[in-house]
Protein backbone atom coordinates (compact mmCIF):
# COMPACT_ATOMS: atom_id res chain seq x y z
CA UNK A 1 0.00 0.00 0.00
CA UNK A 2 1.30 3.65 -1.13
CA UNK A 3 2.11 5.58 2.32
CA UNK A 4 3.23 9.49 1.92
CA UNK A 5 6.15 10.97 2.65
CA UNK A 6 6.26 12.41 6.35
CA UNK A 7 7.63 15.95 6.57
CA UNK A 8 8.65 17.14 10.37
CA UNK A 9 9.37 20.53 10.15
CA UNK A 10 8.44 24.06 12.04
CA UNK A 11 8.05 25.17 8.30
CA UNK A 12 6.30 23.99 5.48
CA UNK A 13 6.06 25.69 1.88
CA UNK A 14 3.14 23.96 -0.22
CA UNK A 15 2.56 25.46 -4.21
CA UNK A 16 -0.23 24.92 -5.29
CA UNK A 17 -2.90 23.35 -6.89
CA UNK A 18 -3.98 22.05 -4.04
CA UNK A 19 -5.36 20.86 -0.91
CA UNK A 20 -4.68 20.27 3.03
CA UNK A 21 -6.80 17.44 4.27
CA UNK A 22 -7.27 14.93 6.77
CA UNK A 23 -6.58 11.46 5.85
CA UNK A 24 -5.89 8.56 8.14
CA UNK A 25 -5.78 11.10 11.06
CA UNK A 26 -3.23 12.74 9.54
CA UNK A 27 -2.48 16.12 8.07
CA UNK A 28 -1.54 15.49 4.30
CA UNK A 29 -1.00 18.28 1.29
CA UNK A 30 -2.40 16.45 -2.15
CA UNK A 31 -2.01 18.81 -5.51
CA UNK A 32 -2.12 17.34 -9.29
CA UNK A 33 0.70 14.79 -10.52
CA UNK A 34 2.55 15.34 -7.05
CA UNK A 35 2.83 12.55 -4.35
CA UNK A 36 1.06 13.43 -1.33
CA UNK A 37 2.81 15.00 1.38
CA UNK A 38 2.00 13.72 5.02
CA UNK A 39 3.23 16.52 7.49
CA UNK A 40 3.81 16.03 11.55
CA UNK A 41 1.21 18.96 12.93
CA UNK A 42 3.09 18.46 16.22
CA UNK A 43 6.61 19.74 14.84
CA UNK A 44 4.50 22.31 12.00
CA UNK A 45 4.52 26.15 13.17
CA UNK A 46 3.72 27.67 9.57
CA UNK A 47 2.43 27.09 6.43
CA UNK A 48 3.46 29.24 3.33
CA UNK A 49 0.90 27.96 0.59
CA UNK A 50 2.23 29.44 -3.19
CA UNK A 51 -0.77 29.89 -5.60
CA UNK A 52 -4.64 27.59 -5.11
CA UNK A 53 -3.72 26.22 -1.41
CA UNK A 54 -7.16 24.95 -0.44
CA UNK A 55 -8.01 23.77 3.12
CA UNK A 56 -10.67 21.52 4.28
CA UNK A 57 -12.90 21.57 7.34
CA UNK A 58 -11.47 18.61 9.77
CA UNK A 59 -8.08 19.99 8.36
CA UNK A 60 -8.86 23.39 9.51
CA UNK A 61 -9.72 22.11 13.07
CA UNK A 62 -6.60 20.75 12.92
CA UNK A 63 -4.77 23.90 12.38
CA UNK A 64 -6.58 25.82 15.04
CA UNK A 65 -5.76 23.40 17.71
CA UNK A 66 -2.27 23.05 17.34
CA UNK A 67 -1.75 26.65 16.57
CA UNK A 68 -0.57 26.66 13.22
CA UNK A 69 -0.65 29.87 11.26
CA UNK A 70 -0.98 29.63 7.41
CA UNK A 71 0.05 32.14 5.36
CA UNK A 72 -0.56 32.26 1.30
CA UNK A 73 1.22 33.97 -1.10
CA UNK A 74 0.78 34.60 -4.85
CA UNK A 75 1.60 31.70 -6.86
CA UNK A 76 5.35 33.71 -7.63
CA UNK A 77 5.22 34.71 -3.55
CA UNK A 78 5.05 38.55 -5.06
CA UNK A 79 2.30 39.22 -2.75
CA UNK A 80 0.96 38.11 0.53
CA UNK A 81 -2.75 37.98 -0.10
CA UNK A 82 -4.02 35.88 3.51
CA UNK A 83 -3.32 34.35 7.12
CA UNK A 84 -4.48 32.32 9.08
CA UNK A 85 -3.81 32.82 13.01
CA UNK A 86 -5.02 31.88 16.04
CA UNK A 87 -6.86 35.13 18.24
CA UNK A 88 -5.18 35.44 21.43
CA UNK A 89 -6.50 37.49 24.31
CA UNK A 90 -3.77 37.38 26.18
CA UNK A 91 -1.59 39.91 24.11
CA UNK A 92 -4.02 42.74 24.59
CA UNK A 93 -1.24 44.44 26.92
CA UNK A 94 1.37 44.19 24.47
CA UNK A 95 -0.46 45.99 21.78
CA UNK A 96 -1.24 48.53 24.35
CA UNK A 97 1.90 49.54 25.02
CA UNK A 98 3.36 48.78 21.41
CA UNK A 99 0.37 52.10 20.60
CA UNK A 100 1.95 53.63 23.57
CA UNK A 101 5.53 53.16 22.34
CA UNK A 102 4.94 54.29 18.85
CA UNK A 103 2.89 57.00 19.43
CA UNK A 104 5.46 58.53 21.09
CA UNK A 105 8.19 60.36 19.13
CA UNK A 106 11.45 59.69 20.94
CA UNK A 107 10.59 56.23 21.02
CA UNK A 108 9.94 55.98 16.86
CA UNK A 109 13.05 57.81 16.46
CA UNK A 110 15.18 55.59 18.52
CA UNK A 111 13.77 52.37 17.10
CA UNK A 112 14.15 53.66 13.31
CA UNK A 113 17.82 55.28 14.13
CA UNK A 114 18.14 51.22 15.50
CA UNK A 115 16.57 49.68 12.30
CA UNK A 116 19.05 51.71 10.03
CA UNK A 117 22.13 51.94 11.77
CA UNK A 118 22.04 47.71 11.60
CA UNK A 119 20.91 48.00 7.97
CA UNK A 120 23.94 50.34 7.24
CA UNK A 121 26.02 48.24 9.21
CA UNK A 122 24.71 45.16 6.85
CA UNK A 123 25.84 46.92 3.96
CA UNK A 124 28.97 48.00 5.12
CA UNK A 125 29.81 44.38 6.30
CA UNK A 126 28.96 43.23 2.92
CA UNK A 127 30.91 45.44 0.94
CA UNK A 128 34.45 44.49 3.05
CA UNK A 129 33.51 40.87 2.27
CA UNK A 130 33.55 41.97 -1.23
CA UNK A 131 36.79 44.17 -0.71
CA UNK A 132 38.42 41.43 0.08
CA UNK A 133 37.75 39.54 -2.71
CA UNK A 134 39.47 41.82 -4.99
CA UNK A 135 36.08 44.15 -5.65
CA UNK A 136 38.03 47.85 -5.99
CA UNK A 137 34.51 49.81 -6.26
CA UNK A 138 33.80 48.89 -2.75
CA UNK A 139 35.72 51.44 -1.38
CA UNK A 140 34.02 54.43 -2.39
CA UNK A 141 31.06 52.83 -1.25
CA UNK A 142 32.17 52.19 2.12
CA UNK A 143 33.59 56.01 2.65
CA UNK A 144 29.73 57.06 1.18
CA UNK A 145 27.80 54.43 3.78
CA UNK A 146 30.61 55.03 6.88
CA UNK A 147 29.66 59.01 6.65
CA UNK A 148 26.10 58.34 6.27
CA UNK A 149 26.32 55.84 9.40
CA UNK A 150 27.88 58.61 11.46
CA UNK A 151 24.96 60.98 10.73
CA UNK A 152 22.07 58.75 12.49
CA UNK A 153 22.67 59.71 15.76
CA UNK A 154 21.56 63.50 15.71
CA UNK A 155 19.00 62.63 12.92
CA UNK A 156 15.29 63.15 13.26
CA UNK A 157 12.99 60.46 11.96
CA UNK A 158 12.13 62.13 8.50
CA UNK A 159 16.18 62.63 8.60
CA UNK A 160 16.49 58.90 9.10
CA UNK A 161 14.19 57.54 6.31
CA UNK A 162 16.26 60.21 4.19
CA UNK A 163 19.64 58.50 5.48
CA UNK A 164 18.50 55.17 5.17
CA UNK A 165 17.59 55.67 1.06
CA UNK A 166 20.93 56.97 0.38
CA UNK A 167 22.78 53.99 2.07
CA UNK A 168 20.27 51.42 -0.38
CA UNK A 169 20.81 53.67 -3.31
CA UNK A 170 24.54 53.29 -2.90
CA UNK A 171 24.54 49.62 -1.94
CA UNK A 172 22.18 49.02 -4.80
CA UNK A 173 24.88 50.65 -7.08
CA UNK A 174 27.71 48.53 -5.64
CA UNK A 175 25.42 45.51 -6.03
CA UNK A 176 25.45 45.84 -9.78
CA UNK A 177 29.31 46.05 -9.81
CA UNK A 178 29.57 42.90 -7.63
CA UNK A 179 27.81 40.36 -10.28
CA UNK A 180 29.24 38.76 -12.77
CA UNK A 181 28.20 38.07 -16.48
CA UNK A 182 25.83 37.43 -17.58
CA UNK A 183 24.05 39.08 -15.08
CA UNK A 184 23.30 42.96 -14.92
CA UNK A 185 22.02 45.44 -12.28
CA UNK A 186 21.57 48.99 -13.02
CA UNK A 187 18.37 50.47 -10.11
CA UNK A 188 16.03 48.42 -7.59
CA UNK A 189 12.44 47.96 -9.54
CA UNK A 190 9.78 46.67 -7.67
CA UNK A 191 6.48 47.12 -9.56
CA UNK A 192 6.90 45.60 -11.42
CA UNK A 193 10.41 44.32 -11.68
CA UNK A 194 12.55 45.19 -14.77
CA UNK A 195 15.11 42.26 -14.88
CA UNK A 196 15.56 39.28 -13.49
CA UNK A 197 17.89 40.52 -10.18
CA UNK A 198 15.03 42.75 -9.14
CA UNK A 199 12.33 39.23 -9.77
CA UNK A 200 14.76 37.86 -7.46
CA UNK A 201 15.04 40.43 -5.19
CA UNK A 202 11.46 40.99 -4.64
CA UNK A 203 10.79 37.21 -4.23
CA UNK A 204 13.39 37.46 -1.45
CA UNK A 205 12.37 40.54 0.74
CA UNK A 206 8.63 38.78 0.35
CA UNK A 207 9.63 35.49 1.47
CA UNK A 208 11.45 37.82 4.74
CA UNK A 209 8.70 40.15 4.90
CA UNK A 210 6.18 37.14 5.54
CA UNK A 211 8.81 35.29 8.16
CA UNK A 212 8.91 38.54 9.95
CA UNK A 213 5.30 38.74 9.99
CA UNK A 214 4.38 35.65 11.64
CA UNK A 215 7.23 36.43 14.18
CA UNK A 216 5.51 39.81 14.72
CA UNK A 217 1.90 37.63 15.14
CA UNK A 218 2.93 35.31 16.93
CA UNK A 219 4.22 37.40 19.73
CA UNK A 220 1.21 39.67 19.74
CA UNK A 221 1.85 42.38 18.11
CA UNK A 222 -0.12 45.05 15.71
CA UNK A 223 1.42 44.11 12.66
CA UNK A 224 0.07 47.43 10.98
CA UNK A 225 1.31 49.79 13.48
CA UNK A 226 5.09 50.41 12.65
CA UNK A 227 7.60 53.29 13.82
CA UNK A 228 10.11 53.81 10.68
CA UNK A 229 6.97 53.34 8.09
CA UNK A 230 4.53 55.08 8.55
CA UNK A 231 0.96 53.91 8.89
CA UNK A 232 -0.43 53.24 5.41
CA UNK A 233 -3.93 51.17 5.52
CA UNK A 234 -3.26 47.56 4.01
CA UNK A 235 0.30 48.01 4.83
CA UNK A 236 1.49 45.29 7.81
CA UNK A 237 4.35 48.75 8.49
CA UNK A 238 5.98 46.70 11.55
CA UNK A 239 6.61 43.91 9.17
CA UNK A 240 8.33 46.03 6.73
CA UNK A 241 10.08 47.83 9.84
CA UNK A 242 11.90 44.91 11.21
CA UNK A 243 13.21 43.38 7.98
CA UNK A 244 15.19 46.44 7.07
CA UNK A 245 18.45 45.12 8.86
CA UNK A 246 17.81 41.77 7.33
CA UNK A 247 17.59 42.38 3.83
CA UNK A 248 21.14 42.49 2.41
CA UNK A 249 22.10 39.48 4.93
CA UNK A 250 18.76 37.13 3.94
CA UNK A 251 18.12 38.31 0.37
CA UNK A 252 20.90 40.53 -1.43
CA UNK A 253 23.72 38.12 -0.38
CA UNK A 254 21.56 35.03 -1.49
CA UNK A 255 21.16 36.64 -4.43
CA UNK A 256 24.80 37.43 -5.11
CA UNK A 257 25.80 34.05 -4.26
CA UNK A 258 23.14 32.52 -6.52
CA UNK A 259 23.76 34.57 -9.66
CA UNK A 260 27.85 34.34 -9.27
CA UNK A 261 28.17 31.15 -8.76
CA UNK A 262 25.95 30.43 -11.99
CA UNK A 263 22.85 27.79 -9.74
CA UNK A 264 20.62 29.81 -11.96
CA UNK A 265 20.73 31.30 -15.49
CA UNK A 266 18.87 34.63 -16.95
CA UNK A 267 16.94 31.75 -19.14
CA UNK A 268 14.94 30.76 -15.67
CA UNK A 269 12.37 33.78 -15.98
CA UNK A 270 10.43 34.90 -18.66
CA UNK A 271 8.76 38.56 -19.02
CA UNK A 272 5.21 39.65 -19.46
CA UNK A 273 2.73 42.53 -18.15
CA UNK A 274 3.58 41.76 -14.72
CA UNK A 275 7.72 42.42 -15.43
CA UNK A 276 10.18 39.24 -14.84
CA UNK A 277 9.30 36.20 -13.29
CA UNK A 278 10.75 32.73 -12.47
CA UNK A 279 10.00 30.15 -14.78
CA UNK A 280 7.14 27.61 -12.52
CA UNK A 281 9.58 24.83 -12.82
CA UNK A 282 12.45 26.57 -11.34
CA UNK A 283 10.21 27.88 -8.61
CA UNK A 284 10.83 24.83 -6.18
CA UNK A 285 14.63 24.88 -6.24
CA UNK A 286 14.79 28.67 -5.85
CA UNK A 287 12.81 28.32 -2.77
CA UNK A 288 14.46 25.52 -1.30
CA UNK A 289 17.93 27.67 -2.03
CA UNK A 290 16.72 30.61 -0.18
CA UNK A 291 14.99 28.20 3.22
CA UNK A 292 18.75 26.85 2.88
CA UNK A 293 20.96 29.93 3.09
CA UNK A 294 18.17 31.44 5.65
CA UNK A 295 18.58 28.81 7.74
CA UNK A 296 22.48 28.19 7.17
CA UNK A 297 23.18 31.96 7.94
CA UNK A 298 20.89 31.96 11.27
CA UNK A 299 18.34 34.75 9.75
CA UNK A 300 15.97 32.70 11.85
CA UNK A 301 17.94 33.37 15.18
CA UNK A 302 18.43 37.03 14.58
CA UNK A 303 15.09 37.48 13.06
CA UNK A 304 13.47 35.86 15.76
CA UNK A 305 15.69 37.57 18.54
CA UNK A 306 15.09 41.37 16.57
CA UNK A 307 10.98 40.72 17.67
CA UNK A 308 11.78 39.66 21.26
CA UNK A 309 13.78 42.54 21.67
CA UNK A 310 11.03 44.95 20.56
CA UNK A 311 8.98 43.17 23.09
CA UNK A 312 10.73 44.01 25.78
CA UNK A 313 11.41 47.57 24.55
CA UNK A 314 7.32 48.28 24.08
CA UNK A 315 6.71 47.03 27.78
CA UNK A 316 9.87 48.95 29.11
CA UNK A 317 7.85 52.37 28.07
CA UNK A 318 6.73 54.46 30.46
CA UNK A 319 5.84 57.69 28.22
C-alpha cells in the first residue's frame, strides 16, 4: 500500500494546486501529478501555501488546535494575499503599550535610528567581504555608507528615512558592480520588476517580509502599526520595519551568491505585463535555495531575537 512521505518541520512551503486534508488522522498536502505529502502537525509552526492552497474543514480544526498559522502567497510569492492565526486574548497588553511606544516620538526615532544603523552596518559588512575579494569599487562605497552611518545619531525620523535611502541607493549601485556576467544590475524595480535581479530580489524581501510577519503575530503584536513606516492602511508597516536590517544578509547576499556562482541562469524567468518572473519549474529549487541559506546563515535566530527585543522595549515604556 502507497504511504506518503512524512515531513517534520516548524516550516512547510506547499505550491499549489492544491489541498490540506485529513486522511488517516493525519495532516496530508495532495495537488495534481505530485505525491502526497503527510506533514507532523506536532513539529509544524507555519504554512506558506504558493498559488490555489485549499483547506478543508477537519483539516482546519486541525490547524486551530495546534496553533498553526498559514500564510498564502501569490503563486510567484510577489504578494501576501491571507493568514491564518489563532486570536489570542492574552496579548491585549502588548499591543497597548506597542500604541503607547509608537505614538510617542522619541521612542519611533530611537527604534528607526536602530533599524538603520544595523541596515547600514549590513551593507557596510557586505561590501568588506567583497573588498576582500578583490572588488576595488567597494571602497568608495564604504567612505559614502561610513559618513552616512555617522549621521544617524543626531537625525530626526524624517532625517532617518532620508539617510537610510541613500545607504540602499549606494549599496544598490555597488550591487550591480559585484555580479558577474551574464548578469546585470543597473536600479532596484519593484512594480513591477525590470530584470531578473530585481524578480529575485522581490521574491526574497517577500519570502522575509512574511517570516517577519508571523514572528511579529505570533508574539502579539499590531502588525500594521510600525515606527520607521509610517501607517499606510493595508500596509502590515511593523513587518516592513523589522526586515530592514535583514535584507542584504537574507536576500541581497543570497542573491549574489546565486547569480555568481551560476545555480541559476537569466533563461529561468520569462517577461510579461507583470515584469520578470521565475519560470514555474524553477520555482521549487529557488525556494528551497533561499529556506537553505536562511537557515544556514541563522536569519531565523536574529530574526526571531530582533521581535523579542522589541517586546521588551514596548513594555519597558513608560511615556
Amino acid at each position: 500500500m502507497f504511504r506518503p512521505s512524512v515531513f517534520a518541520a516548524a516550516i512547510a512551503h506547499l505550491v499549489g494546486p492544491g489541498k490540506i486534508k485529513i486522511a488517516n488522522r493525519r495532516l496530508v498536502f495532495s495537488a495534481k501529478d505530485q505525491k502526497p505529502l503527510r506533514l507532523d502537525a506536532s513539529a509544524l509552526k507555519t504554512l506558506f501555501c504558493y498559488g490555489p492552497v485549499g483547506i478543508s474543514d477537519d483539516a482546519f480544526d486541525l490547524l486551530f488546535s495546534q496553533h498553526i498559522s498559514v500564510v498564502w502567497l501569490s503563486r510567484d510569492a510577489r504578494r501576501c494575499r491571507a493568514r491564518l492565526v489563532a486570536v489570542d486574548a492574552s496579548r491585549a497588553s502588548l499591543r497597548l503599550h506597542q500604541y503607547r511606544a509608537f505614538l510617542d516620538p522619541p521612542f519611533r526615532r530611537d527604534f528607526a535610528a536602530h533599524l538603520v544603523v544595523q541596515k547600514i552596518d549590513s551593507q557596510i559588512l557586505a561590501a568588506r567581504h567583497y573588498q576582500r575579494h578583490g572588488l576595488a569599487a567597494a571602497a568608495d562605497a564604504l567612505q559614502t555608507l561610513d559618513s552616512l552611518r555617522n549621521k544617524l545619531p543626531h537625525a530626526n525620523l524624517d532625517e532617518i528615512r532620508g539617510i537610510e535611502g541613500a545607504a540602499s541607493a549606494r549599496w544598490f549601485a555597488l550591487l550591480g558592480d559585484i555580479l558577474q556576467p551574464p548578469w546585470s544590475f543597473s536600479c532596484r524595480s519593484r512594480r513591477p520588476p525590470k530584470d531578473p535581479v530585481n524578480a529575485l530580489l522581490s521574491l526574497g524581501y517577500t519570502l522575509l517580509f512574511t517570516r517577519a510577519l508571523v514572528f511579529a503575530e505570533a508574539c502579539g503584536f499590531e502588525t500594521y502599526l510600525g515606527a520607521f513606516h509610517d501607517f499606510r492602511p493595508g500596509r502590515p508597516s511593523l513587518a516592513c520595519d523589522l526586515i530592514e536590517p535583514f535584507r542584504v544578509p537574507a536576500v541581497d547576499r543570497w542573491v549574489i551568491g546565486l547569480c555568481n556562482r551560476q545555480e541559476i541562469t537569466p533563461q529561468d524567468f520569462f517577461a510579461d505585463s507583470s515584469g520578470f518572473r521565475l519560470q514555474p519549474e524553477r520555482f521549487g529549487a529557488i525556494l528551497h535555495s533561499w529556506e537553505k541559506h536562511y537557515f544556514e546563515t541563522r536569519q531565523d535566530e536574529a530574526l526571531q531575537k530582533e521581535v523579542e527585543e522589541l517586546v521588551k522595549k514596548v513594555q519597558r515604556f513608560r511615556g
